[in-house]
C-alpha atoms as a PDB file:
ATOM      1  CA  UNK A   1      98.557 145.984 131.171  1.00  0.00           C
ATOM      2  CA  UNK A   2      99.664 145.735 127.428  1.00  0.00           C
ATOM      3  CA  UNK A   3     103.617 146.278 126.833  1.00  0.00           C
ATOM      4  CA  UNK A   4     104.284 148.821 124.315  1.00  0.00           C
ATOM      5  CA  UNK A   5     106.203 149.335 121.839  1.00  0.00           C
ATOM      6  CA  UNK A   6     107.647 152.835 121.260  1.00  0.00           C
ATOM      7  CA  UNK A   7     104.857 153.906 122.652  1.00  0.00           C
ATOM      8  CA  UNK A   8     102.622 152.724 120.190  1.00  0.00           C
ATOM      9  CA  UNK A   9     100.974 149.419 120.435  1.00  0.00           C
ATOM     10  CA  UNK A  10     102.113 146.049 121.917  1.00  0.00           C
ATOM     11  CA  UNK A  11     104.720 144.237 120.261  1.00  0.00           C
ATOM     12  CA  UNK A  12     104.330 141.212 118.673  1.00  0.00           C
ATOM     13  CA  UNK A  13     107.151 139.247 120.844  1.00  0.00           C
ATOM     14  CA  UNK A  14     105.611 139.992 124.188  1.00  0.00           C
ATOM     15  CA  UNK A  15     103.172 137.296 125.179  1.00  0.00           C
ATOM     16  CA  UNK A  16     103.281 135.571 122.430  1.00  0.00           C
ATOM     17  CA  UNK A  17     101.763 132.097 121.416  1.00  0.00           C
ATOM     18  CA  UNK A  18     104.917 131.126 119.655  1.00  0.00           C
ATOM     19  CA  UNK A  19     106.210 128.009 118.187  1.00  0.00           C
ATOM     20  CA  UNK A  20     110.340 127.185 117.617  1.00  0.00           C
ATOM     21  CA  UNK A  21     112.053 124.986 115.667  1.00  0.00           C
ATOM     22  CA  UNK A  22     115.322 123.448 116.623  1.00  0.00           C
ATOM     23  CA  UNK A  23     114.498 124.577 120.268  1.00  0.00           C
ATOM     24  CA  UNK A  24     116.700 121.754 121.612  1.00  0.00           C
ATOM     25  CA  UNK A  25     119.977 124.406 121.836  1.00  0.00           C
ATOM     26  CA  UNK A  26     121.635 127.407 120.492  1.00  0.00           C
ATOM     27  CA  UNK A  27     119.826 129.885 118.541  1.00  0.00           C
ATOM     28  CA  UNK A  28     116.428 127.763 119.052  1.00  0.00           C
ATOM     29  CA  UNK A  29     116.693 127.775 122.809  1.00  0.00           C
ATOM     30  CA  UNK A  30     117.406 131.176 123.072  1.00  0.00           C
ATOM     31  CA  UNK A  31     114.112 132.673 121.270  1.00  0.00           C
ATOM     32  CA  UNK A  32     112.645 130.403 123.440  1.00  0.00           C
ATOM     33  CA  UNK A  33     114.072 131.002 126.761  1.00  0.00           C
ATOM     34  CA  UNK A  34     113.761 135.219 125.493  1.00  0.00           C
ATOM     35  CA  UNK A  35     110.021 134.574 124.460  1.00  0.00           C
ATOM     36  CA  UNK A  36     109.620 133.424 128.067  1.00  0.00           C
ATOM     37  CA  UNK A  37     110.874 136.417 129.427  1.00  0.00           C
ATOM     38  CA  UNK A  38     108.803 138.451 127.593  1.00  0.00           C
ATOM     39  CA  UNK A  39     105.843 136.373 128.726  1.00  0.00           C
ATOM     40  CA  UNK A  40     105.058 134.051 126.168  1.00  0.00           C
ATOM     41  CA  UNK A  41     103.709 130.733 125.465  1.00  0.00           C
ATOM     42  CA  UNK A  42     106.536 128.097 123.920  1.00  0.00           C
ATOM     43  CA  UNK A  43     106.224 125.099 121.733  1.00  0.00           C
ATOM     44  CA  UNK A  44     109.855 124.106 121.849  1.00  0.00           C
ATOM     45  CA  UNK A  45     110.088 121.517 119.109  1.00  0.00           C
ATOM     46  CA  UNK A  46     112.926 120.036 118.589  1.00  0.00           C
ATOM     47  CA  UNK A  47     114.094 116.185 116.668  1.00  0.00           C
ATOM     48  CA  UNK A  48     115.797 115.558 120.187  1.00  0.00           C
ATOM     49  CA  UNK A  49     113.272 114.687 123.091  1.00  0.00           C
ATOM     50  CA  UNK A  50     115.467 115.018 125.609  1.00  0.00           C
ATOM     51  CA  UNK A  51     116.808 118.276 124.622  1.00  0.00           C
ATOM     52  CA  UNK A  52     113.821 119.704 123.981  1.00  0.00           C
ATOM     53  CA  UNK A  53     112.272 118.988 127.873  1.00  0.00           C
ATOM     54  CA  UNK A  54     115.468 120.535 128.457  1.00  0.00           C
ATOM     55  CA  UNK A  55     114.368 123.996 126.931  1.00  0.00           C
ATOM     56  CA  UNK A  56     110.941 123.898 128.158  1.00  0.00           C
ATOM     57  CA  UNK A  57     112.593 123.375 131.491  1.00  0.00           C
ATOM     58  CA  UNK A  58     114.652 126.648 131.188  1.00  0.00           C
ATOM     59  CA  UNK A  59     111.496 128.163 129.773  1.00  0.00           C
ATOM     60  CA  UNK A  60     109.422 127.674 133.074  1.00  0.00           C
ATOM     61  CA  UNK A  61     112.365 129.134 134.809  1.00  0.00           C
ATOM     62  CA  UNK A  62     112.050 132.302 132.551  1.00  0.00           C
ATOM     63  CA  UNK A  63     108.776 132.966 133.557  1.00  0.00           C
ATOM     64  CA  UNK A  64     106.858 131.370 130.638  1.00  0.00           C
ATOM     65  CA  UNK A  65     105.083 127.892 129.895  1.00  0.00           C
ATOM     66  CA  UNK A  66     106.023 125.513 127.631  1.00  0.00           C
ATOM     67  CA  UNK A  67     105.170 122.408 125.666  1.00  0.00           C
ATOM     68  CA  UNK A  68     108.352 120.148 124.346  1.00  0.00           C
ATOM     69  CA  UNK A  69     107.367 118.401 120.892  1.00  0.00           C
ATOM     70  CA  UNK A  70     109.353 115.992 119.039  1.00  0.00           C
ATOM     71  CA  UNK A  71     109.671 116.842 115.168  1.00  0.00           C
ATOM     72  CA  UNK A  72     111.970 116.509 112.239  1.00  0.00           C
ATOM     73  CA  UNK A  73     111.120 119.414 110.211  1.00  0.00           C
ATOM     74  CA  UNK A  74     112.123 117.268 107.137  1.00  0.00           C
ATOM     75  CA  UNK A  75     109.260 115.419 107.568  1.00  0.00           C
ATOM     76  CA  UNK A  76     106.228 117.349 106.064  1.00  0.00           C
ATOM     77  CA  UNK A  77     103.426 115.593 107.686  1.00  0.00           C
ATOM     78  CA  UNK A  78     105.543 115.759 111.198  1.00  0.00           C
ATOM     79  CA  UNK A  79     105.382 119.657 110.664  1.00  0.00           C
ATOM     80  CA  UNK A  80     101.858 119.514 109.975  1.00  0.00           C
ATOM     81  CA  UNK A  81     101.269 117.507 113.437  1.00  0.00           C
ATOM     82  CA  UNK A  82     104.011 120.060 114.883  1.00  0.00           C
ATOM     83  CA  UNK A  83     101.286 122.773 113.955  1.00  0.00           C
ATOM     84  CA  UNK A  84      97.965 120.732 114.823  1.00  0.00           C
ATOM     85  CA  UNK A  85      99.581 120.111 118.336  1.00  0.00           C
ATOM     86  CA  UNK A  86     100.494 124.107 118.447  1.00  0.00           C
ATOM     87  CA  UNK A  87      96.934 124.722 117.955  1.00  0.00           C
ATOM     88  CA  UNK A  88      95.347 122.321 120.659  1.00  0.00           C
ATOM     89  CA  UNK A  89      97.696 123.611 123.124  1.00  0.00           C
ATOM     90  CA  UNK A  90      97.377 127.443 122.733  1.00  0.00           C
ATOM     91  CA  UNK A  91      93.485 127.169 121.747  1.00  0.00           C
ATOM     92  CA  UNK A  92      94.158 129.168 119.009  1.00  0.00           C
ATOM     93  CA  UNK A  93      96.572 129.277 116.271  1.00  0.00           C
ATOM     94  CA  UNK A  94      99.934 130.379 116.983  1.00  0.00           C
ATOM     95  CA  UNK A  95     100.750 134.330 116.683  1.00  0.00           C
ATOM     96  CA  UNK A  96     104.910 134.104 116.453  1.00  0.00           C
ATOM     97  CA  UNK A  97     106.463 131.019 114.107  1.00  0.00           C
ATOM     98  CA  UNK A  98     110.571 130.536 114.615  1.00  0.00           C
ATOM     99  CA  UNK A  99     111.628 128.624 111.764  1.00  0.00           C
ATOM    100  CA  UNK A 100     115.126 128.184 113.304  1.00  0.00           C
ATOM    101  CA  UNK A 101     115.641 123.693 112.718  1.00  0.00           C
ATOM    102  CA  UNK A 102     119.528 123.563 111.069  1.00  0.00           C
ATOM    103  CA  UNK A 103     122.513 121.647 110.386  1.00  0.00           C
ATOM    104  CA  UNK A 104     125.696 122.866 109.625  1.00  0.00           C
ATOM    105  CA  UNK A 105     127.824 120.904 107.108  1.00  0.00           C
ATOM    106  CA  UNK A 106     130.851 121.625 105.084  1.00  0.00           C
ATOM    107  CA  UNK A 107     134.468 120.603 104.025  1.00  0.00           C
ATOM    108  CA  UNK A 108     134.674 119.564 100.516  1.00  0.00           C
ATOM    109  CA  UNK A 109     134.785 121.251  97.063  1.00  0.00           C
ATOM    110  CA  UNK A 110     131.969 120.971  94.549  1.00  0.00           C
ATOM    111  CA  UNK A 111     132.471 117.835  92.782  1.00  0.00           C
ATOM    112  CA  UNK A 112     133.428 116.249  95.669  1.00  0.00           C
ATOM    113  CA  UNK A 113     130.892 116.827  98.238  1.00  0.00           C
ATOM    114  CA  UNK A 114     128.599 113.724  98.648  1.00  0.00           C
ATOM    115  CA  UNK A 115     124.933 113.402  97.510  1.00  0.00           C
ATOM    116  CA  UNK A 116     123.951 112.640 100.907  1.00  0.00           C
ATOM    117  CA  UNK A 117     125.139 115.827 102.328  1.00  0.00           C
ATOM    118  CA  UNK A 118     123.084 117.543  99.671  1.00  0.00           C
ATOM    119  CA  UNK A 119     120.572 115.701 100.110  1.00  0.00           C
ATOM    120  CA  UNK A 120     120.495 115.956 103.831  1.00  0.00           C
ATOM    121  CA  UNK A 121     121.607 119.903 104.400  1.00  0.00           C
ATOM    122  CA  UNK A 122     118.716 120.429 102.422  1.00  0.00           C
ATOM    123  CA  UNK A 123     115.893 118.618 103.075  1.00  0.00           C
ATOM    124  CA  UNK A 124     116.464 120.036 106.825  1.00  0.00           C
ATOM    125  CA  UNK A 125     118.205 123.770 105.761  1.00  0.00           C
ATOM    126  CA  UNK A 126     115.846 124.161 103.178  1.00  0.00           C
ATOM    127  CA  UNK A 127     112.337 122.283 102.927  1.00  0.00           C
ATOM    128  CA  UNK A 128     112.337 122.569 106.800  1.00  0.00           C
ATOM    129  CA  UNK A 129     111.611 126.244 106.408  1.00  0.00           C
ATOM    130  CA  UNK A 130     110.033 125.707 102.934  1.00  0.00           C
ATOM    131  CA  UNK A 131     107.405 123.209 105.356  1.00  0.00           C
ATOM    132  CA  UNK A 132     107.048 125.648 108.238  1.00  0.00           C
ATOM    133  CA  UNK A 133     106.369 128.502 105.910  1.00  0.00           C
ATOM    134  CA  UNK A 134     103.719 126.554 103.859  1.00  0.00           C
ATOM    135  CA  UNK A 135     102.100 125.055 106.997  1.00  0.00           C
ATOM    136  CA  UNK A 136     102.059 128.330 108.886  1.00  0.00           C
ATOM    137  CA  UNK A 137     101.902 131.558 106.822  1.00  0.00           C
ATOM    138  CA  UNK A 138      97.961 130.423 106.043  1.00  0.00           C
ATOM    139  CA  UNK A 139      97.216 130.815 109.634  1.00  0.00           C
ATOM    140  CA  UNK A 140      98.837 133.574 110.350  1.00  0.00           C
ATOM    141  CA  UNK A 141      97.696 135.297 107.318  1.00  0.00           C
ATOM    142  CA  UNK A 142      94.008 134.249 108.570  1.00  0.00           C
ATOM    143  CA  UNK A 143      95.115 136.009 112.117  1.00  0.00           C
ATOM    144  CA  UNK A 144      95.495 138.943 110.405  1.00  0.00           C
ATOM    145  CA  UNK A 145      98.474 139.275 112.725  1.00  0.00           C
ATOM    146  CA  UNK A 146     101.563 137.858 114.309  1.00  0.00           C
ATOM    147  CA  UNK A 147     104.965 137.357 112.787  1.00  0.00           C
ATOM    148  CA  UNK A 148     107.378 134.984 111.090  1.00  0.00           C
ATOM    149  CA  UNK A 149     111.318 134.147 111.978  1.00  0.00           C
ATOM    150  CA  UNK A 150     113.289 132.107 109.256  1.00  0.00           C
ATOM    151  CA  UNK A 151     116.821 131.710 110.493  1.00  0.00           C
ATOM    152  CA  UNK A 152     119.286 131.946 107.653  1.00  0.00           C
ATOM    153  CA  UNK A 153     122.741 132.412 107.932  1.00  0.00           C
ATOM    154  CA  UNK A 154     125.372 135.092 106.107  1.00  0.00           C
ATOM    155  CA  UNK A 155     126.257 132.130 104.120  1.00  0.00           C
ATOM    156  CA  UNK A 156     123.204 132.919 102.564  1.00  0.00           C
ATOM    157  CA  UNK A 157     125.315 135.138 100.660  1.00  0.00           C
ATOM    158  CA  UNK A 158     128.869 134.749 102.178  1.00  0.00           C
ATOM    159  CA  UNK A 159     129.461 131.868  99.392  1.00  0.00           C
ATOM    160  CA  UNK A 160     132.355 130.934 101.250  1.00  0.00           C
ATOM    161  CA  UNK A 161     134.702 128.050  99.542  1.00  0.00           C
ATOM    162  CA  UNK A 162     133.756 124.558 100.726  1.00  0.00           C
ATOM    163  CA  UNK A 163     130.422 125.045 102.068  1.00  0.00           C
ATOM    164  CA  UNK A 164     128.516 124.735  98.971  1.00  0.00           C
ATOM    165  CA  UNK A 165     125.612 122.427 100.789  1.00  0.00           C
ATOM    166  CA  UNK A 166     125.298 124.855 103.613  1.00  0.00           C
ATOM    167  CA  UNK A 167     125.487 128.077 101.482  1.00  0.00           C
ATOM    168  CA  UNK A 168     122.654 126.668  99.230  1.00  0.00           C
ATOM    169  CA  UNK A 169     120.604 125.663 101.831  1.00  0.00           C
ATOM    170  CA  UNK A 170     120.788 128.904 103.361  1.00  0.00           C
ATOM    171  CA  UNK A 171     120.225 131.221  99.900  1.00  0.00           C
ATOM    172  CA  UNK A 172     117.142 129.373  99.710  1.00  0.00           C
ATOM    173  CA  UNK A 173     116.060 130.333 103.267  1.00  0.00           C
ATOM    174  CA  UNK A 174     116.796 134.074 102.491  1.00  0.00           C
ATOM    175  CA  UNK A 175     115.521 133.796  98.924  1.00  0.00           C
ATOM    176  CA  UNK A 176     111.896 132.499 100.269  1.00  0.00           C
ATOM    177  CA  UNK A 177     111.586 134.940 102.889  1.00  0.00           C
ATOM    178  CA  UNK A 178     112.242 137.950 100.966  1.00  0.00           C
ATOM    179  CA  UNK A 179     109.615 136.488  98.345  1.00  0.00           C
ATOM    180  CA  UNK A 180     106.976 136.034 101.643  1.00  0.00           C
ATOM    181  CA  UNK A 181     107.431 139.130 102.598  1.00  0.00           C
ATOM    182  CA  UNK A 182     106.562 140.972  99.449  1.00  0.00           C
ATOM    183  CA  UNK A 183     103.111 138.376  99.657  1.00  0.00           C
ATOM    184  CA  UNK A 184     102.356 139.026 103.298  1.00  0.00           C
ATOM    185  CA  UNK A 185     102.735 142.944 102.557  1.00  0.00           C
ATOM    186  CA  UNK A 186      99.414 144.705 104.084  1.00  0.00           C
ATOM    187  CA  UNK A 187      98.341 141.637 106.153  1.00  0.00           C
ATOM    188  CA  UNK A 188      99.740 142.501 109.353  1.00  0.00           C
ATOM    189  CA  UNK A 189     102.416 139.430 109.588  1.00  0.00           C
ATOM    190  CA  UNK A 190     105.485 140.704 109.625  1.00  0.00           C
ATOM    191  CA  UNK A 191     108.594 138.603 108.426  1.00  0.00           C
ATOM    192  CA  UNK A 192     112.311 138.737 109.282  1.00  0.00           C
ATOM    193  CA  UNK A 193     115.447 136.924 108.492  1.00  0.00           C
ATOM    194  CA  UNK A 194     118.177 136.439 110.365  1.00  0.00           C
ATOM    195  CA  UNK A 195     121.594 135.997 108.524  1.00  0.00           C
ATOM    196  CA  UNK A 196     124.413 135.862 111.129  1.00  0.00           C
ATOM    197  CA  UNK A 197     127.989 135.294 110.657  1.00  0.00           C
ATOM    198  CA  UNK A 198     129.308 133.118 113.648  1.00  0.00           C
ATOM    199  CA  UNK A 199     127.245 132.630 116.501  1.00  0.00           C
ATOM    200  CA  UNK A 200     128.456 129.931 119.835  1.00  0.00           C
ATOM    201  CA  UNK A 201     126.326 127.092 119.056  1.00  0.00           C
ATOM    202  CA  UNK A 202     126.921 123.301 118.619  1.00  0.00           C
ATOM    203  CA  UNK A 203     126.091 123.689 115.259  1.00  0.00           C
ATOM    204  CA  UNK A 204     129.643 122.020 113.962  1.00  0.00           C
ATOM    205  CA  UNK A 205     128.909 119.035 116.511  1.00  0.00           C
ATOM    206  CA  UNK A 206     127.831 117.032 112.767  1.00  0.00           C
ATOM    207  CA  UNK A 207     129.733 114.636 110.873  1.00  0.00           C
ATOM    208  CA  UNK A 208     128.577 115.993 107.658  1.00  0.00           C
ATOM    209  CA  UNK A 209     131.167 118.859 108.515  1.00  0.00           C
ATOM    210  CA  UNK A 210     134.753 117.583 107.657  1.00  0.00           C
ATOM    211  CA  UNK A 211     137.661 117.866 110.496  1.00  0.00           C
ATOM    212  CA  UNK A 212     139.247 120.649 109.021  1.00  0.00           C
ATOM    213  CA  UNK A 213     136.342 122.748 108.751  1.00  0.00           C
ATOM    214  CA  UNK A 214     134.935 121.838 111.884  1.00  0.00           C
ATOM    215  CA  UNK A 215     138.273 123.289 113.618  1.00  0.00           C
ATOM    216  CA  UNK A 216     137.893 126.628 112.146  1.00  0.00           C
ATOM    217  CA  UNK A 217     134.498 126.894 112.154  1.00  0.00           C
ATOM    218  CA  UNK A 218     135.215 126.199 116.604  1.00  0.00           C
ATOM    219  CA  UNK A 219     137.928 128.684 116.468  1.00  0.00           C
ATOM    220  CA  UNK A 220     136.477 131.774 114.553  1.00  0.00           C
ATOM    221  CA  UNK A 221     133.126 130.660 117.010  1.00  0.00           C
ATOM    222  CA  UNK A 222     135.522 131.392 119.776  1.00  0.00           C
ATOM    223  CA  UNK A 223     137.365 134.459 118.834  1.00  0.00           C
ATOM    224  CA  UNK A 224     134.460 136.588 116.988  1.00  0.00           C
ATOM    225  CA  UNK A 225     131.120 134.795 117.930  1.00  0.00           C
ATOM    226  CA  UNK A 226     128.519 136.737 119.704  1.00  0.00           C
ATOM    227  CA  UNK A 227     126.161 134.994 122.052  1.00  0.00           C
ATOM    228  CA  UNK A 228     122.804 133.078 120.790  1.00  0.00           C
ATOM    229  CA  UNK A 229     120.964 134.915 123.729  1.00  0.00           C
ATOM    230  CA  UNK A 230     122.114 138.737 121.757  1.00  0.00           C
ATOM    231  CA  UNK A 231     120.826 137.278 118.559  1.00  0.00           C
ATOM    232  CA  UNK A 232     117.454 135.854 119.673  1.00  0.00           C
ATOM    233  CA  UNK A 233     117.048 139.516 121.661  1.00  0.00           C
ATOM    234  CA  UNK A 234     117.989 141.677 118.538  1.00  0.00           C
ATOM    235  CA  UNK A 235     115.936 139.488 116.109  1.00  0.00           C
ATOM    236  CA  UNK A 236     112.996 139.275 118.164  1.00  0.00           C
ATOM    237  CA  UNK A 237     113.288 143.572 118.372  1.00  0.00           C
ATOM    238  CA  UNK A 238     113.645 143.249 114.946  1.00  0.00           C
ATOM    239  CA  UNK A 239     110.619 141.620 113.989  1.00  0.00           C
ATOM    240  CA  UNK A 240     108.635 143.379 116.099  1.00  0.00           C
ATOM    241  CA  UNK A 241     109.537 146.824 114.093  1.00  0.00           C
ATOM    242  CA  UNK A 242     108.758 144.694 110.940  1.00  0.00           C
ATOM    243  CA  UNK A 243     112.823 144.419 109.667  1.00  0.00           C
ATOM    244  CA  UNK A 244     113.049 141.828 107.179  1.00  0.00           C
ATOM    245  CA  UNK A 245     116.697 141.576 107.111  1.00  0.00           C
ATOM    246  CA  UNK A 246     118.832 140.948 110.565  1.00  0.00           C
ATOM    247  CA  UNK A 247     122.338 141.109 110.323  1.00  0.00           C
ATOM    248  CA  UNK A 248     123.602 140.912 113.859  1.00  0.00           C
ATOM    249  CA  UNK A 249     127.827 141.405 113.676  1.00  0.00           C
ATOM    250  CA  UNK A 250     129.372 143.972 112.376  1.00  0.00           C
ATOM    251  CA  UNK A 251     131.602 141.276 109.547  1.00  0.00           C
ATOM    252  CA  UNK A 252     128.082 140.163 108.051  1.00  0.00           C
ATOM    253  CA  UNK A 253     127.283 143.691 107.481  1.00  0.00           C
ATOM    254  CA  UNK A 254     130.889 144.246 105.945  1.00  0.00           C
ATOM    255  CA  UNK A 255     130.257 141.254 103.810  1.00  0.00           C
ATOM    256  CA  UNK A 256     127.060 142.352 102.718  1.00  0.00           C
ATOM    257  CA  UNK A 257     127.812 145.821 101.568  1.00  0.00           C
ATOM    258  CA  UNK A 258     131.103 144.277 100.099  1.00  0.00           C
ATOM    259  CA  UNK A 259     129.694 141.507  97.836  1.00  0.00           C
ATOM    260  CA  UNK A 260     127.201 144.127  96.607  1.00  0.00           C
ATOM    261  CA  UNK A 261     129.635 147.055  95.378  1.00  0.00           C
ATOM    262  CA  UNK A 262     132.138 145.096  93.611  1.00  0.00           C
ATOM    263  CA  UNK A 263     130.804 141.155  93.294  1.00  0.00           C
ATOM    264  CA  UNK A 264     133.450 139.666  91.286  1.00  0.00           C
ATOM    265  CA  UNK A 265     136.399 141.093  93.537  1.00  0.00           C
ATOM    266  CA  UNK A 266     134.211 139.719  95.892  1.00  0.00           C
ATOM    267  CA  UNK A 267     134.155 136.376  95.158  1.00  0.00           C
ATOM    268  CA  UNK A 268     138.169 136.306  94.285  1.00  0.00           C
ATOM    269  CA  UNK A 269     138.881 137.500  97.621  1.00  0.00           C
ATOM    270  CA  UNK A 270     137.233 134.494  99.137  1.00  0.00           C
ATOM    271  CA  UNK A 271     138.957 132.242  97.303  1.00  0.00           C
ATOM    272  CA  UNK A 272     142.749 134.116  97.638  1.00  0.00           C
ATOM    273  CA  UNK A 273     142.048 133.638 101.411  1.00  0.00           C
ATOM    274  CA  UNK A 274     141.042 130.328 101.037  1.00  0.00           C
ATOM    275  CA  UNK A 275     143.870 129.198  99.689  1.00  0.00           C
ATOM    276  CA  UNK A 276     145.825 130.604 101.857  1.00  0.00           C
ATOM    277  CA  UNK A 277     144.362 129.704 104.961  1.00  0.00           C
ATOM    278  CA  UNK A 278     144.897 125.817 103.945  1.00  0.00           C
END
């Protein structure tokens, strides 16, 4: 017996032939331990082997099946085996994509962050997704069906002080799938970003972040961070009603509606409290 949907057809997150990115913990393991629940079919994909049998591990326990691949999504032609593999394993090309692979990084002004953090945040923040999305869409597109997840972050827009990198990566991330949505209009894929603010992961466990940085980015984690399990849920709902944008806490939604009425106070704000705050 089909789920439904409001009544009205089966959503695209139950049973689904999906594949994750960054499955190996936090947001990643999440939509795949929730996909589980909701019957699906995992490829948990992740750069960490031993992580990622960990999530496929939690995904049998969900209820689902899963297949643990290793990948760095800033590798294109590891993607592209990522997708081949996908294909061979659910005999048929995947119906739910979770471009979700990230690093956070952060710490130092412009003009003093290093090339390799650049370099680094976004060949994994950015060309991941740019790979996943360019690998993917075509197949889903030829499905006539299914759905796409990019996982952004509300320093998509936030442009907080220090976090340049991270901020760029991440504008690029929302920028792309606001542009694939327009293109996959009518097809019957439906595409969503997420853009949370804080979220308890161990995505300041990386040395690209500075000390400082890493601190508060633990503490406001701490104090104001919502679960990865509520996001993966509310994103997953969200894509199946065809919602581009998620915004999961009630701050990104104040900081979206903020930066959009009055920009430049905006953007002074963030760096009176900046200063401040060191």
């Amino acid at each position: 017996m089909d789920f439904l949907w409001w009544g009205k057809s089966p959503r695209r997150s139950d049973r689904a032939n999906a594949v994750v990115t960054g499955a190996g913990s936090g947001i990643g393991r999440a939509f795949a331990v929730e996909l589980a629940r909701r019957g699906g079919r995992v490829v948990c994909a992740d750069i960490d082997p031993v992580r990622a049998k960990e999530t496929v591990g939690l995904v049998v326990q969900a209820g689902g099946d899963g297949l643990d691949i290793v990948c760095d999504v800033s590798d294109e032609e590891q993607v592209r085996e990522l997708a081949h593999s996908a294909e061979e394993w659910f005999g048929e090309s995947p119906s739910l994509v979770i471009n979700n692979a990230g690093i956070g990084v952060g710490g130092n002004v412009i003009g003093a962050t290093a090339k390799r953090d650049w370099e680094t945040t976004l060949s994994i923040n950015l060309w991941g997704v740019i790979y996943g999305c360019e690998i993917f869409v075509p197949r889903l597109r030829a499905r006539g069906s299914g759905g796409i997840i990019n996982v952004a972050s509300a320093a998509s827009f936030g442009a907080a002080p220090r976090m340049a990198a991270y901020n760029v990566s991440k504008a690029g991330v929302l920028s792309l799938s606001e542009t694939l949505a327009a293109e996959l209009s009518g097809t019957g894929v439906a595409v969503t970003v997420l853009c949370p603010t804080f979220v308890k992961t161990n995505i300041v466990d990386n040395p690209g972040i500075e000390e400082s940085a890493a601190k508060l980015a633990t503490n406001l984690m701490k104090w104001t961070g919502v679960s990865a399990e509520s996001v993966a849920r509310k994103t997953l709902d969200a894509n199946d009603r065809g919602q581009l944008h998620v915004l999961p806490q009630v701050d990104a939604k104040i900081l979206w509606l903020f930066k959009r009425a009055v920009p430049a106070t905006y953007t002074r704000a963030l760096g009176l409290v900046e200063r401040i705050a060191r």
